[in-house]
Protein backbone atom coordinates (compact mmCIF):
# COMPACT_ATOMS: atom_id res chain seq x y z
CA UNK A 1 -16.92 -3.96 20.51
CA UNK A 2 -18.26 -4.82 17.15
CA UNK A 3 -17.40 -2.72 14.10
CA UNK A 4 -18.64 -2.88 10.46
CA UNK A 5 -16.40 -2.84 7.45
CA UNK A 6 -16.48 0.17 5.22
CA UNK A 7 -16.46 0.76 1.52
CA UNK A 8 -13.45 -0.04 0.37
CA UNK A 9 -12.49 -2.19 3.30
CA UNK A 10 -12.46 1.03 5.87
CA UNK A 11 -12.95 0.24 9.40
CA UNK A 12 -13.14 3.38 11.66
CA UNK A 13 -12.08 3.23 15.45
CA UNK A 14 -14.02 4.76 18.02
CA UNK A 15 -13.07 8.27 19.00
CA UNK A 16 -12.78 6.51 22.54
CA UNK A 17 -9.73 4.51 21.77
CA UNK A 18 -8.15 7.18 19.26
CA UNK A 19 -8.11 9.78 22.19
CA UNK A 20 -7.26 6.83 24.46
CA UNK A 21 -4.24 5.74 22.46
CA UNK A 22 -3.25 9.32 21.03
CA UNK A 23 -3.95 7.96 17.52
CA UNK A 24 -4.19 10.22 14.80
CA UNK A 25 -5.19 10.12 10.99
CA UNK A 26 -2.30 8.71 8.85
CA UNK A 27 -1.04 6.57 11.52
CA UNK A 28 0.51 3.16 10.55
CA UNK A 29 -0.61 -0.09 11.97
CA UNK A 30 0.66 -3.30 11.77
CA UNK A 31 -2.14 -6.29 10.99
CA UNK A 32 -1.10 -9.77 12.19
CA UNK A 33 -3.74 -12.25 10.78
CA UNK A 34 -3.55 -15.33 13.21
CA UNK A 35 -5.30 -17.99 11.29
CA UNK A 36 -8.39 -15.99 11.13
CA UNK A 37 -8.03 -13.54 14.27
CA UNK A 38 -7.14 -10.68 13.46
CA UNK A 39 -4.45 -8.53 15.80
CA UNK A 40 -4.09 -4.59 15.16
CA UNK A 41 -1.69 -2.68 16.47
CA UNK A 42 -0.60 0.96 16.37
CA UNK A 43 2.75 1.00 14.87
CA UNK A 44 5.14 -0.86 12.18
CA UNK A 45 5.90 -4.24 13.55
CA UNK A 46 9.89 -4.26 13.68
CA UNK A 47 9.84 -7.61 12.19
CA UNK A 48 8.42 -6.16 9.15
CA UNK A 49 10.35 -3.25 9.23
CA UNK A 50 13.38 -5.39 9.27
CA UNK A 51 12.08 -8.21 6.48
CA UNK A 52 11.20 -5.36 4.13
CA UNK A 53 14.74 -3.88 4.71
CA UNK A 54 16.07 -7.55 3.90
CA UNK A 55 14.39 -7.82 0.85
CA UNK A 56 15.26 -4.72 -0.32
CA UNK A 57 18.92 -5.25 0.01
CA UNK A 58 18.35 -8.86 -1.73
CA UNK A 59 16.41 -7.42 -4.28
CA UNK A 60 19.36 -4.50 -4.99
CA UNK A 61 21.88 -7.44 -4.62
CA UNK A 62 20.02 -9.12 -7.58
CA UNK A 63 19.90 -12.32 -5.84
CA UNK A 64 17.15 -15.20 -5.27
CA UNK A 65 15.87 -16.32 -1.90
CA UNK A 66 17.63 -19.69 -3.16
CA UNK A 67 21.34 -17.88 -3.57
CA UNK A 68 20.79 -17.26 -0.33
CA UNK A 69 20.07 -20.86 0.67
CA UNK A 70 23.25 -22.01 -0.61
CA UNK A 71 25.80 -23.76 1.62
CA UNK A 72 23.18 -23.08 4.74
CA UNK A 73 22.69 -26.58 6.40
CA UNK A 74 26.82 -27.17 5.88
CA UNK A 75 26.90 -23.64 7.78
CA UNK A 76 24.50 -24.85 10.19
CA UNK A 77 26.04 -28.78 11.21
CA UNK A 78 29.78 -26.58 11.22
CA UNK A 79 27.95 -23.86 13.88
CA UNK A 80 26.28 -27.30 15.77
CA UNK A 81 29.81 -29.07 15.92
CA UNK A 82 31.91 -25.36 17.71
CA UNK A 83 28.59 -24.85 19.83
CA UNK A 84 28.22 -28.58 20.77
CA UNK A 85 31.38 -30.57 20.07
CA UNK A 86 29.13 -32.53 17.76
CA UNK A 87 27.31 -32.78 14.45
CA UNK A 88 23.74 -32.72 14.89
């Protein structure tokens, strides 16, 4: 099915697949560019969901993606040596 891009960037489904899939206007979808392909899906990926949530909190926290960085590989090797009887 080929499909031409709007102004603005639109792109307009086919009544076929909105009656198909029960989609209506103002639904959420979740684009997942895969080096080029592009995968739509009805929906808000729960991955998203939950890295949006994440941020928020960090953001709230007031703390850099490097705060929470700190002390991760000592975290990791102690988790490696219980799991493992080890250090990796």
């Amino acid at each position: 099915m080929t499909r031409q891009l709007g102004e603005s960037g639109v792109l307009t489904l086919p009544e076929e697949l909105r009656s198909r899939y029960r989609l209506k206007e103002g639904e959420l979808f979740t684009l997942l560019d895969l080096d080029g392909v592009f995968v739509l899906s009805p929906g808000v990926s729960v991955v998203a969901k939950r890295a949006a949530e994440i941020e928020r909190l960090r953001e709230e926290a007031g703390l850099a993606v490097e705060d929470l960085l700190v002390g991760l590989d000592d975290t990791r090797q102690g988790l490696y040596a219980e799991t493992y009887g080890t250090e990796s």
